[in-house]
N, C-alpha and C. Protein backbone atom coordinates (compact mmCIF):
# COMPACT_ATOMS: atom_id res chain seq x y z
N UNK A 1 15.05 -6.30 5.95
CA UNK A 1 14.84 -5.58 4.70
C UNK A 1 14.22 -4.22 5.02
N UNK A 2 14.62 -3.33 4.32
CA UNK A 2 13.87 -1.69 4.36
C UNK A 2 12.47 -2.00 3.37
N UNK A 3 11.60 -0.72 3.61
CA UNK A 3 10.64 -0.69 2.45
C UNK A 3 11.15 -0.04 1.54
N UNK A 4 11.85 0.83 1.08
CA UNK A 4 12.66 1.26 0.47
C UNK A 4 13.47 0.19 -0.05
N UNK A 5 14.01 -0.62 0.16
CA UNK A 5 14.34 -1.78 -0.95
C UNK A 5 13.47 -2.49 -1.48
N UNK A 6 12.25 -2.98 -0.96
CA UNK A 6 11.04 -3.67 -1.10
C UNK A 6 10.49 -2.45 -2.75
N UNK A 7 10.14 -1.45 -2.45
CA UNK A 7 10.00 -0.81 -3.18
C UNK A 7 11.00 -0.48 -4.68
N UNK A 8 12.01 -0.36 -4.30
CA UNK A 8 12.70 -0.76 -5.32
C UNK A 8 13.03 -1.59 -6.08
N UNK A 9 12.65 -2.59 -5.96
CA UNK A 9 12.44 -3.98 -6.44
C UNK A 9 11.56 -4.07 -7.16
N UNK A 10 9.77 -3.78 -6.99
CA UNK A 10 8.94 -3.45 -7.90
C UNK A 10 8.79 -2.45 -8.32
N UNK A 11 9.64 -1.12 -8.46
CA UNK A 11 9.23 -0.06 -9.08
C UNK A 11 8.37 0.19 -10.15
N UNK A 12 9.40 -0.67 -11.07
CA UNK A 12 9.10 -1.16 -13.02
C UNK A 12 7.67 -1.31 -12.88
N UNK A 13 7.43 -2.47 -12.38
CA UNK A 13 5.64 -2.90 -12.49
C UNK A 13 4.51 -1.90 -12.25
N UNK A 14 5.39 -1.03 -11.34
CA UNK A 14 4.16 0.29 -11.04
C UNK A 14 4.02 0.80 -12.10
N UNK A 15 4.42 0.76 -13.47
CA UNK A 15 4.41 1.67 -14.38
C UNK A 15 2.54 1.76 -14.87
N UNK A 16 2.65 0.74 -15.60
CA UNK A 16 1.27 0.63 -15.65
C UNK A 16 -0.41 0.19 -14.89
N UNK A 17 0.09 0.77 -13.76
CA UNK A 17 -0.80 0.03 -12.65
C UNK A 17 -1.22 1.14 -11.75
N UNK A 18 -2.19 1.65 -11.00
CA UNK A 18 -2.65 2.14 -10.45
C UNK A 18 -2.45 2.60 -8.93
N UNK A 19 -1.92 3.23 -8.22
CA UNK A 19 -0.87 2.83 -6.88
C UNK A 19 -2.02 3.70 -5.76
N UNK A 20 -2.15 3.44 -4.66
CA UNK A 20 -2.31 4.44 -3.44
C UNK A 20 -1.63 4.44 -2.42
N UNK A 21 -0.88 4.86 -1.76
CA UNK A 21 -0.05 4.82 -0.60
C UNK A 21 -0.25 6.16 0.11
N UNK A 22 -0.13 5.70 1.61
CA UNK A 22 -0.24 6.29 2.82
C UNK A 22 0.72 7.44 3.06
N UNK A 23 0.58 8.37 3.80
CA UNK A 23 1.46 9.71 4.08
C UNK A 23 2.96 8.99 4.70
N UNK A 24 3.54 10.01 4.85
CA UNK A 24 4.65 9.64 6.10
C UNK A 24 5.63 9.24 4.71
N UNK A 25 6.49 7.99 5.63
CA UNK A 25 7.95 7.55 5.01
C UNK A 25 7.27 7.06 3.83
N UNK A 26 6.63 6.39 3.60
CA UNK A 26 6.09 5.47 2.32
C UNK A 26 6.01 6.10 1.08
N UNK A 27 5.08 7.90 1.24
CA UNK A 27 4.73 8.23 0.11
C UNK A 27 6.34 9.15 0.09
N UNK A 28 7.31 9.58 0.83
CA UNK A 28 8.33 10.09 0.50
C UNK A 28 9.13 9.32 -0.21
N UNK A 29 9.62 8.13 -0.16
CA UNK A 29 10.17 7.34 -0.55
C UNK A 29 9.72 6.59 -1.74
N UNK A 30 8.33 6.28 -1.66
CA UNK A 30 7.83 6.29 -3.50
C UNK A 30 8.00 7.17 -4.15
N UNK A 31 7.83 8.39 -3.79
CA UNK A 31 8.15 9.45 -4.86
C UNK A 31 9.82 10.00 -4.83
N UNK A 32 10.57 9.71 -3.84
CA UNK A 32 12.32 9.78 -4.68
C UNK A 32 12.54 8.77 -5.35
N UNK A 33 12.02 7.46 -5.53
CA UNK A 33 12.09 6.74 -6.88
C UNK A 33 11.71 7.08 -8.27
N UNK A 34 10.45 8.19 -7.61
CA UNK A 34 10.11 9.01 -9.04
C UNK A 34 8.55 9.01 -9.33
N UNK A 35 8.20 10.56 -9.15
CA UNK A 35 6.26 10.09 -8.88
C UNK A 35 6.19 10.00 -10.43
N UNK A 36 4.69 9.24 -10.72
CA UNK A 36 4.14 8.56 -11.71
C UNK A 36 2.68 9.42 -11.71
N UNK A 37 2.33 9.81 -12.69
CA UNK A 37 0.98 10.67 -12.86
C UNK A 37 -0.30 9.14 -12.08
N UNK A 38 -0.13 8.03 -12.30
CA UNK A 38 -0.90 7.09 -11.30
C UNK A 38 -0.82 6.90 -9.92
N UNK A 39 0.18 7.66 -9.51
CA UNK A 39 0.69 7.54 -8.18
C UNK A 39 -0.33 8.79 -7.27
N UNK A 40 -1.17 8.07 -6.65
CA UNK A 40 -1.96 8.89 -6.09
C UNK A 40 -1.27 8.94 -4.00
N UNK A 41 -0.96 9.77 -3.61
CA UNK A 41 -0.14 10.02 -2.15
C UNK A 41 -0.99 10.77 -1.17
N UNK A 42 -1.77 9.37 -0.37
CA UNK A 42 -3.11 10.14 0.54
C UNK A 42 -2.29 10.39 1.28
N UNK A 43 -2.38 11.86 1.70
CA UNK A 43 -1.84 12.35 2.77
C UNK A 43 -3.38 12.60 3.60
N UNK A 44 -2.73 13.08 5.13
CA UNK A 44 -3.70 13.50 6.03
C UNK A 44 -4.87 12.62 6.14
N UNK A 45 -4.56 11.45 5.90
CA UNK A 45 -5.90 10.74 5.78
C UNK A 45 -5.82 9.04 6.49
N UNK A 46 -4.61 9.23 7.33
CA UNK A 46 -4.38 7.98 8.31
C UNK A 46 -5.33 6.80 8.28
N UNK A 47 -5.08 5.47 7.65
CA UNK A 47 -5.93 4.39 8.15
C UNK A 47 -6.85 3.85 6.73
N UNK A 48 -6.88 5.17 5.62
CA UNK A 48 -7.69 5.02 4.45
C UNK A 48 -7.14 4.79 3.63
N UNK A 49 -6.03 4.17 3.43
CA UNK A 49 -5.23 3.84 1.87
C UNK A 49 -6.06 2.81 1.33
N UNK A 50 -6.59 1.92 2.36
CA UNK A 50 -6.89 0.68 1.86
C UNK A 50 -8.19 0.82 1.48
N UNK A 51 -8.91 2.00 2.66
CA UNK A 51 -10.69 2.34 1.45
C UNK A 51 -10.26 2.95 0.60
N UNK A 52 -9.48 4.10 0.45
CA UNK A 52 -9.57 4.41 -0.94
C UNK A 52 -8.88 3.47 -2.37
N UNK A 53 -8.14 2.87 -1.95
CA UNK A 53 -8.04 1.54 -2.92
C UNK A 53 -9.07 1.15 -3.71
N UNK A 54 -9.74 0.14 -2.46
CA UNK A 54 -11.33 -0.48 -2.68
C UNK A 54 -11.83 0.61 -3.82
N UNK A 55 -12.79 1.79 -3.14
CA UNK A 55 -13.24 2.36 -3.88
C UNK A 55 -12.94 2.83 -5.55
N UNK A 56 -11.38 3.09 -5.65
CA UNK A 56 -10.61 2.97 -7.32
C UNK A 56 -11.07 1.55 -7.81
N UNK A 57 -10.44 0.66 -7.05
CA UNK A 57 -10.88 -0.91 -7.59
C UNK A 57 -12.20 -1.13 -8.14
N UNK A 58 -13.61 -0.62 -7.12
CA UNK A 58 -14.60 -0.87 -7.73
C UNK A 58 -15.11 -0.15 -9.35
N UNK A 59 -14.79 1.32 -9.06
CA UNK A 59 -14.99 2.21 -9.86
C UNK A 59 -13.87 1.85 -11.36
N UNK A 60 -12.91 1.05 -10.87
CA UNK A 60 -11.95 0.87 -12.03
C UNK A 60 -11.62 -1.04 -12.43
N UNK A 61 -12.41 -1.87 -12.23
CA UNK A 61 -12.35 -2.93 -12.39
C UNK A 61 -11.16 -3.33 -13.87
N UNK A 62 -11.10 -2.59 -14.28
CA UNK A 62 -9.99 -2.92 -16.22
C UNK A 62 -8.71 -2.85 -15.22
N UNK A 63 -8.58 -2.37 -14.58
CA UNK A 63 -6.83 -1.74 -13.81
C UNK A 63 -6.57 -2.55 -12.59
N UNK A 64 -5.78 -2.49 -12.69
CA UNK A 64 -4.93 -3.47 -11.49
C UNK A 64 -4.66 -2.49 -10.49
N UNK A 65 -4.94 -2.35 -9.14
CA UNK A 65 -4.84 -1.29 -8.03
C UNK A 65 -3.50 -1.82 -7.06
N UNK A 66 -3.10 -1.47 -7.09
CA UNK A 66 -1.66 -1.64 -5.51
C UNK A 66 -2.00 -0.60 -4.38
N UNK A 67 -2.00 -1.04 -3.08
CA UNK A 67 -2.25 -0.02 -2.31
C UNK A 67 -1.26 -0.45 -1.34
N UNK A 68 -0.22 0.84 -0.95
CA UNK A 68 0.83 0.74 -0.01
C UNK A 68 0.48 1.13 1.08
N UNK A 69 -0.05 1.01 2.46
CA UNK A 69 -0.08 0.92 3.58
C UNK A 69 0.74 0.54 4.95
N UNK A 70 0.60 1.30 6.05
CA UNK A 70 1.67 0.69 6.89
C UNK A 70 1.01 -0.20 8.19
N UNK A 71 1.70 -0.79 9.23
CA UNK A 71 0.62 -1.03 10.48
C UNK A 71 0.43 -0.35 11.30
N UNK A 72 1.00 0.92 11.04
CA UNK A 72 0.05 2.25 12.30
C UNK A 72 -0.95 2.34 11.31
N UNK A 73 -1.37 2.24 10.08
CA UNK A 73 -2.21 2.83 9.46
C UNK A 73 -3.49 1.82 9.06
N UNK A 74 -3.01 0.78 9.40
CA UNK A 74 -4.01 -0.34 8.85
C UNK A 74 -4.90 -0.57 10.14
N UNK A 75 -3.84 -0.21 11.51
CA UNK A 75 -4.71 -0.55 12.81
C UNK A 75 -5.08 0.14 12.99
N UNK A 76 -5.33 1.33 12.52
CA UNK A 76 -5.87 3.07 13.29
C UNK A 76 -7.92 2.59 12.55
N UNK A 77 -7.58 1.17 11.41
CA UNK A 77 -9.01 0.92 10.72
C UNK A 77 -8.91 -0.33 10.31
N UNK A 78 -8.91 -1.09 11.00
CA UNK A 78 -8.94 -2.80 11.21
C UNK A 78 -10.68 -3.33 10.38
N UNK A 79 -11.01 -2.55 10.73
CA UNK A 79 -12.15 -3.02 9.87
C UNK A 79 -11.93 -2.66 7.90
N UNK A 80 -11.41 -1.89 7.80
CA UNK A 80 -11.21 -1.89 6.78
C UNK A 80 -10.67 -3.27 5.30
N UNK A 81 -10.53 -4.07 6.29
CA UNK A 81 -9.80 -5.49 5.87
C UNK A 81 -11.31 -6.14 6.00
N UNK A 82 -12.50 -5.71 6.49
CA UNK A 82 -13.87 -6.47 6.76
C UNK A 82 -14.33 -6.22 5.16
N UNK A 83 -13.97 -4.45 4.92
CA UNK A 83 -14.55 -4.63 4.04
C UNK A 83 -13.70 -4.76 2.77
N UNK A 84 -12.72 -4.84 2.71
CA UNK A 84 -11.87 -5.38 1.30
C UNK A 84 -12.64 -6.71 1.07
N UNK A 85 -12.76 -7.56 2.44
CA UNK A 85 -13.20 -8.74 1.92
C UNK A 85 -14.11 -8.92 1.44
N UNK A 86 -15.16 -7.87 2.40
CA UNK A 86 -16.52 -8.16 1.40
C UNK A 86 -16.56 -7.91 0.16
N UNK A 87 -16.03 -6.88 -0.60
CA UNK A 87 -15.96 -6.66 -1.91
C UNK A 87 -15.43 -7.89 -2.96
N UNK A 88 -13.93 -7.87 -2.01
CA UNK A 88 -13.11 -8.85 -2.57
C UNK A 88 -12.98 -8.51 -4.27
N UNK A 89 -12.23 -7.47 -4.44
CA UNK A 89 -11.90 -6.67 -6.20
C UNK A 89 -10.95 -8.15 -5.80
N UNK A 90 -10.91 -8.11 -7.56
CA UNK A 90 -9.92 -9.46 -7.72
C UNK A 90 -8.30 -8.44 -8.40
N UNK A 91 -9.20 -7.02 -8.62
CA UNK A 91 -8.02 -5.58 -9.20
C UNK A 91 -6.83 -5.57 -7.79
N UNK A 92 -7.23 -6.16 -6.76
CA UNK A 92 -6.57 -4.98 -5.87
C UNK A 92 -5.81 -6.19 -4.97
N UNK A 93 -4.58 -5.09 -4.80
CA UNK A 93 -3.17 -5.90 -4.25
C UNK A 93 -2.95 -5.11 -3.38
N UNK A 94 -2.75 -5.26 -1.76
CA UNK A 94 -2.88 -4.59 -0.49
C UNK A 94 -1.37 -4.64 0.20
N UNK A 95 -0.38 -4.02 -0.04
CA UNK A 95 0.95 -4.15 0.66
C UNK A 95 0.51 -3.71 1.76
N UNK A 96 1.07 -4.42 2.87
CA UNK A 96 1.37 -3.72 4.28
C UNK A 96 2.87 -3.62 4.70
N UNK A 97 3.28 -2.24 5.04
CA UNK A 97 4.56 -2.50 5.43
C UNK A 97 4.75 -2.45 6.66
N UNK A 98 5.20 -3.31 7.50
CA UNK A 98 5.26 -3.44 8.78
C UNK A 98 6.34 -3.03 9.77
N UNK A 99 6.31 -1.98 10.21
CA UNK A 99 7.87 -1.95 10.87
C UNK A 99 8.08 -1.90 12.01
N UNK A 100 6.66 -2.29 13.06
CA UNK A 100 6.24 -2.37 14.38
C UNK A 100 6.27 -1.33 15.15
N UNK A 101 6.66 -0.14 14.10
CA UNK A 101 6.07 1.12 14.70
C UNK A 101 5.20 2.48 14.16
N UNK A 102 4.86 3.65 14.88
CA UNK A 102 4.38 4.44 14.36
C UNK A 102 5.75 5.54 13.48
N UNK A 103 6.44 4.83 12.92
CA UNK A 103 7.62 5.48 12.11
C UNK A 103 7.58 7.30 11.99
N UNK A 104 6.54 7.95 11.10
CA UNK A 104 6.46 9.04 10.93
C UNK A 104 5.92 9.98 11.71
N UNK A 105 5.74 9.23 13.00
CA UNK A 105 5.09 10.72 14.01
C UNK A 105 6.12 9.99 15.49
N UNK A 106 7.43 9.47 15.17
CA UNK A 106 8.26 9.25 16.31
C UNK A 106 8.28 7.98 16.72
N UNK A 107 8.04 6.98 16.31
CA UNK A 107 8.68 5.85 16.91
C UNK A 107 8.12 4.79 17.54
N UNK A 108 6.72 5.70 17.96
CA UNK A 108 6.25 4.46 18.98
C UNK A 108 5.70 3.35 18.76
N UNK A 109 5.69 2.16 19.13
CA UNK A 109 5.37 0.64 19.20
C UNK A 109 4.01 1.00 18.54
N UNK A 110 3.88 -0.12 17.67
CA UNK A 110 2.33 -0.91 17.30
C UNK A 110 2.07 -1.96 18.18
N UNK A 111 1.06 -2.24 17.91
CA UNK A 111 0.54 -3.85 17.84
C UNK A 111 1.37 -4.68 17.28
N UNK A 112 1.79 -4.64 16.65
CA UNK A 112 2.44 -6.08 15.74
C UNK A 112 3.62 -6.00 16.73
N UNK A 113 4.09 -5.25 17.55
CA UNK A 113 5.62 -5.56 18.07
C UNK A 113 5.62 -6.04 19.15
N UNK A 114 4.06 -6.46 19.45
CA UNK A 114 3.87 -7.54 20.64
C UNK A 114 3.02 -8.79 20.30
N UNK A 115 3.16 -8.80 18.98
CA UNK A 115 2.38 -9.84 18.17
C UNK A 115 1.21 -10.28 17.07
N UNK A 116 0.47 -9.15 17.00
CA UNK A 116 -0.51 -8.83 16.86
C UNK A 116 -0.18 -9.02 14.84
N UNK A 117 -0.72 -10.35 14.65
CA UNK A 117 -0.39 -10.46 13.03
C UNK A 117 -1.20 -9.96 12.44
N UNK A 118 -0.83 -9.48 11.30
CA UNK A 118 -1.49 -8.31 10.64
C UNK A 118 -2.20 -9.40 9.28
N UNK A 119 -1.64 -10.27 8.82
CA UNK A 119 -1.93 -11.40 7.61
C UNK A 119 -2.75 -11.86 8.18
N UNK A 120 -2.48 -12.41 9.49
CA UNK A 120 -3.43 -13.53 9.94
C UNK A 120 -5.26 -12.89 10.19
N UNK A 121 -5.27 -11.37 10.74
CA UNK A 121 -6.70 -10.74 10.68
C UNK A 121 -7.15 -10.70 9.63
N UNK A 122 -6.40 -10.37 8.50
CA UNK A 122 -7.04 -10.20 7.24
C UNK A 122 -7.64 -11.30 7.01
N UNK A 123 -6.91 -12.64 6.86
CA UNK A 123 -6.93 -14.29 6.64
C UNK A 123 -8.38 -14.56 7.57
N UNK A 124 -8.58 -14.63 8.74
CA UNK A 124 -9.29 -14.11 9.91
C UNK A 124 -11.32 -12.86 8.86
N UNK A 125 -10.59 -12.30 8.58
CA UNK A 125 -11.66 -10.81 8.36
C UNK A 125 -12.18 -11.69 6.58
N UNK A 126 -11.31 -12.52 5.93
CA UNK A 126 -12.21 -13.30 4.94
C UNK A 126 -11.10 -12.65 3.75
N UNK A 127 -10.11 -11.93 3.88
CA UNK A 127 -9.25 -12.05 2.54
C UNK A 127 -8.62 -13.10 2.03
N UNK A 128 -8.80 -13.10 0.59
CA UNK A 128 -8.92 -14.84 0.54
C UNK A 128 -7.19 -15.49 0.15
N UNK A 129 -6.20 -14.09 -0.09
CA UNK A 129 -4.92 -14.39 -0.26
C UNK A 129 -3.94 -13.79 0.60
N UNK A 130 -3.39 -14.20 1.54
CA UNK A 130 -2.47 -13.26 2.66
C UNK A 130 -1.42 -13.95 2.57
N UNK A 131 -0.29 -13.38 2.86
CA UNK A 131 1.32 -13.97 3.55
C UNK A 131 1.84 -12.24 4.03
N UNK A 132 2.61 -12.97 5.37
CA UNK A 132 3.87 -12.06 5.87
C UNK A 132 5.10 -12.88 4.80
N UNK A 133 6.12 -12.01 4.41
CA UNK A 133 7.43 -12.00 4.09
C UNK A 133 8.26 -11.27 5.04
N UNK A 134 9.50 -11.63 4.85
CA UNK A 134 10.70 -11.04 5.89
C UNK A 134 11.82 -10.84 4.78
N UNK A 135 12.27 -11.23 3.47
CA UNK A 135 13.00 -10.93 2.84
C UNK A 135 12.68 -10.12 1.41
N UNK A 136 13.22 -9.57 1.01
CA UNK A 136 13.23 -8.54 -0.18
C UNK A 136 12.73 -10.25 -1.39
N UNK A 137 13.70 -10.82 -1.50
CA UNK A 137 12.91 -11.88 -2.54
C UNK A 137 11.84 -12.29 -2.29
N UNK A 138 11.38 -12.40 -1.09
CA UNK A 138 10.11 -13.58 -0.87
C UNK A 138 8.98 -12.11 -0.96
N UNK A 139 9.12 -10.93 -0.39
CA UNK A 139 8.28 -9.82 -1.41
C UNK A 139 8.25 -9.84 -2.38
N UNK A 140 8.90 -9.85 -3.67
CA UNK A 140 9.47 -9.95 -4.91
C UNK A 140 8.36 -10.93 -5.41
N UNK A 141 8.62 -12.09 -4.75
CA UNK A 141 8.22 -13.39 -5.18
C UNK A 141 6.33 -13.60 -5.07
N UNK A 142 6.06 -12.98 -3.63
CA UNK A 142 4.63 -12.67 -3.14
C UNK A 142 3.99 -11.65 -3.97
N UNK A 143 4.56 -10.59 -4.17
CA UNK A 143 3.99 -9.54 -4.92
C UNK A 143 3.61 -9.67 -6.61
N UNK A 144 4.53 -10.30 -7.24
CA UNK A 144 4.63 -10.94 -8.30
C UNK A 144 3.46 -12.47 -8.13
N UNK A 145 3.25 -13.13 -7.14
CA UNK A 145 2.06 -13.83 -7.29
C UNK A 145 0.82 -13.28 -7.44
N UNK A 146 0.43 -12.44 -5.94
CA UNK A 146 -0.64 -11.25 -5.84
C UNK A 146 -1.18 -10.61 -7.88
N UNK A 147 -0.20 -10.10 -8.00
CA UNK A 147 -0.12 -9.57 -9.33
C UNK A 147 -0.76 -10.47 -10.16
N UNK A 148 -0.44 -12.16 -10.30
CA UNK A 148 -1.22 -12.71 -11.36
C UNK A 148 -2.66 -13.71 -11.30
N UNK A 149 -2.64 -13.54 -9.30
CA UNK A 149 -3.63 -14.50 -8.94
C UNK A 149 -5.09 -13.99 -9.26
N UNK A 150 -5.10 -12.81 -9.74
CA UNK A 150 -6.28 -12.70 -10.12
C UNK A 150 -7.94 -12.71 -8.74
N UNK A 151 -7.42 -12.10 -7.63
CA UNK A 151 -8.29 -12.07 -6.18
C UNK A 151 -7.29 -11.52 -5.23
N UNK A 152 -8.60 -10.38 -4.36
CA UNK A 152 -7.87 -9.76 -3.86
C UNK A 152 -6.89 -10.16 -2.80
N UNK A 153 -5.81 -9.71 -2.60
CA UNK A 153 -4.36 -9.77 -1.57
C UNK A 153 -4.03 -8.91 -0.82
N UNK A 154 -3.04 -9.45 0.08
CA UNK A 154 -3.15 -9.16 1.47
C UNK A 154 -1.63 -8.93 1.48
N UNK A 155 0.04 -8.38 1.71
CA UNK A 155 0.86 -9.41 1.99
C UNK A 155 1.36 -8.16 2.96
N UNK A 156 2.34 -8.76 4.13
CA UNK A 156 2.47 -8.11 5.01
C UNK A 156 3.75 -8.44 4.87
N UNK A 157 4.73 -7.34 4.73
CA UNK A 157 5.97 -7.10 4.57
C UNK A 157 7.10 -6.72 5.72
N UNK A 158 7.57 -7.32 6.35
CA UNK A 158 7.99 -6.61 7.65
C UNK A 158 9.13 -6.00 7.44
N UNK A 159 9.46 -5.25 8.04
CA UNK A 159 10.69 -4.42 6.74
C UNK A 159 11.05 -3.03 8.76
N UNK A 160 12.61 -2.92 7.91
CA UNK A 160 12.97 -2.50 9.70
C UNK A 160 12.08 -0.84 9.77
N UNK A 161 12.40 -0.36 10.95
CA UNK A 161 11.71 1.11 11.43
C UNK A 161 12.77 2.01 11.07
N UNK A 162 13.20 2.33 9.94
CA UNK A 162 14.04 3.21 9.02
C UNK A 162 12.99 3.84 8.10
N UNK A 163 13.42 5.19 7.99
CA UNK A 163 12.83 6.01 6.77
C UNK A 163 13.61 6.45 6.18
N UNK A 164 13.23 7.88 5.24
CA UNK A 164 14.05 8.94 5.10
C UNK A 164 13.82 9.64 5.61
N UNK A 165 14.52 11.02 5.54
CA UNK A 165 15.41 11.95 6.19
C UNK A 165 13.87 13.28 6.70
N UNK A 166 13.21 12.92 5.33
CA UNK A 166 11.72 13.60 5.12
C UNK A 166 10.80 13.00 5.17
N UNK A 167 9.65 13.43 5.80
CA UNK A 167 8.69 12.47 5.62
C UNK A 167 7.67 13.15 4.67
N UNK A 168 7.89 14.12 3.98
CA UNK A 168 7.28 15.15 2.93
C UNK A 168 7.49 14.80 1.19
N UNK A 169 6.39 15.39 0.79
CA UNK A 169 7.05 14.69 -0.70
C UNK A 169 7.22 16.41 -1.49
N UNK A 170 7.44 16.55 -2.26
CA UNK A 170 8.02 17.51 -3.02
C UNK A 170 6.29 17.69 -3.63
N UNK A 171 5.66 17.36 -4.08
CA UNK A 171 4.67 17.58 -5.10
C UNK A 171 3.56 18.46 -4.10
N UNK A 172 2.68 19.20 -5.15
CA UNK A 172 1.63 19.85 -4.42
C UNK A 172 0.28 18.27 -4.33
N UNK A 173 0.06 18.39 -3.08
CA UNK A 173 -1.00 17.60 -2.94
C UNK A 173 -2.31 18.09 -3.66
N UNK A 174 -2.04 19.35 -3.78
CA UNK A 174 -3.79 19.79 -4.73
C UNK A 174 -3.36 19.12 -5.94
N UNK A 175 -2.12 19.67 -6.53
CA UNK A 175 -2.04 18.99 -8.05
C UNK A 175 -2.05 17.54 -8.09
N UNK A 176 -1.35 16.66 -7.20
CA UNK A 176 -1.76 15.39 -7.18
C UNK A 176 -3.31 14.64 -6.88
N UNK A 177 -3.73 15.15 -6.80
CA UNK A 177 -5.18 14.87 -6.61
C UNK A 177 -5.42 15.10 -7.93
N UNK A 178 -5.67 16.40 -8.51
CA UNK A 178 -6.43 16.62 -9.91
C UNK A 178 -5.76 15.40 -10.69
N UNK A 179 -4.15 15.46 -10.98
CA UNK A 179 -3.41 15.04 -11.64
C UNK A 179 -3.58 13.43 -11.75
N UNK A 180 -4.09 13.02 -10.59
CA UNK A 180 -4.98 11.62 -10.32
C UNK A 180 -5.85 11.03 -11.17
N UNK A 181 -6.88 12.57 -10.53
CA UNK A 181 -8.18 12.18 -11.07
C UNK A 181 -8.19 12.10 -12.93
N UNK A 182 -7.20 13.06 -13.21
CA UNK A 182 -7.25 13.37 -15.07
C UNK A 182 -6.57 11.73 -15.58
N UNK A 183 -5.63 11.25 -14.49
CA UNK A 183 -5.16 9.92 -15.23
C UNK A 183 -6.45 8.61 -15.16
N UNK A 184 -6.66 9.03 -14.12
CA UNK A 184 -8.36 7.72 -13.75
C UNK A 184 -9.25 8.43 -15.22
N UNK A 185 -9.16 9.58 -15.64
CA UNK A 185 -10.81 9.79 -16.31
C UNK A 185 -9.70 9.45 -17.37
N UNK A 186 -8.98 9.90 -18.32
CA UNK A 186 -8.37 9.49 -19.42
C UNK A 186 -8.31 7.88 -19.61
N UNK A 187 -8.61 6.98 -19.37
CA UNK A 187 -8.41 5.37 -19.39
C UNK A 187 -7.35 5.51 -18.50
N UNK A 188 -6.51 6.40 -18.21
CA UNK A 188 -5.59 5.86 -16.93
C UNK A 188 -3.84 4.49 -17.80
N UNK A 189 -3.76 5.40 -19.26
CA UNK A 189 -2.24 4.50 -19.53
C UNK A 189 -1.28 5.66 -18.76
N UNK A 190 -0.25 4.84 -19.04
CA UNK A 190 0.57 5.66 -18.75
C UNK A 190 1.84 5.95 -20.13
């Protein structure tokens, strides 16, 4: 499976929900599905999708948080899964997309492409809901649980080392930031 199909699959649900995702292929490819004034796209900031998650989660407990992450980006801050757990928002749903490599800066091998499970540390670090998936349904199916279990999640998506063409998104990153912050201070509908 691509993340790009994975993603397309839950688009809809992002509507009213709160999103953070990582630079590179991820935030290009969320946003040619179509950016969302909730769609916040950390760029330049490798390894932090998942603190800055947390931090929305705490500060926003009413909202449901999704945070898209990859495994160059989750291992560049392995502890970061120490502290999701400690918090443990019951708001926040942690995609990892796994593609066993560093995709957007050329290619090279992770950890996970010599084994290194990415569910199982979290599971391991005290998150109290994890699964790897390998098919577009059983994401579908995981993500859609995550969504109603009500405690924070973990799910690790393995999905092939394909992007797009760009790894850039069209939007000004200054305006997406403000444009963020005005949807978080407004109650954040959409």
């Amino acid at each position: 499976m691509t993340r790009l199909e994975c993603l397309t699959a839950i688009y809809p649900q992002l509507a009213d929900r709160v999103v953070v995702t990582i630079m590179g292929a991820t935030a290009a490819e969320l946003q040619s599905l179509g950016h969302r004034e909730n769609f916040f796209y950390l760029q330049h900031a490798m390894g932090l999708a998942s603190s800055m998650g947390l931090g929305v989660a705490l500060v926003r407990p009413d909202r449901q948080i999704i945070v898209f992450d990859g495994d160059g980006s989750i291992l560049m801050n392995l502890g970061g899964f120490t502290t999701l757990a400690r918090y443990r928002p019951a708001n926040l749903v942690h995609v990892v997309f796994d593609n066993e490599s560093l995709l957007s800066v050329g290619g090279f091998p992770t950890a996970t492409s010599t084994g290194s499970d990415l569910a199982g540390i979290a599971k391991a670090a005290g998150v109290p809901k994890t699964e790897t998936v390998e098919t577009v349904d059983a994401f579908v199916r995981s993500f859609n649980d995550a969504l109603s279990a009500g405690e924070l999640s973990t799910i690790v998506a393995k999905v092939e080392a394909v992007g797009p063409s760009r790894y850039v998104t069209d939007l000004s990153l200054l305006e997406n930031r403000f444009s963020f912050q005005r949807y978080l201070r407004q109650g954040g509908s959409s």
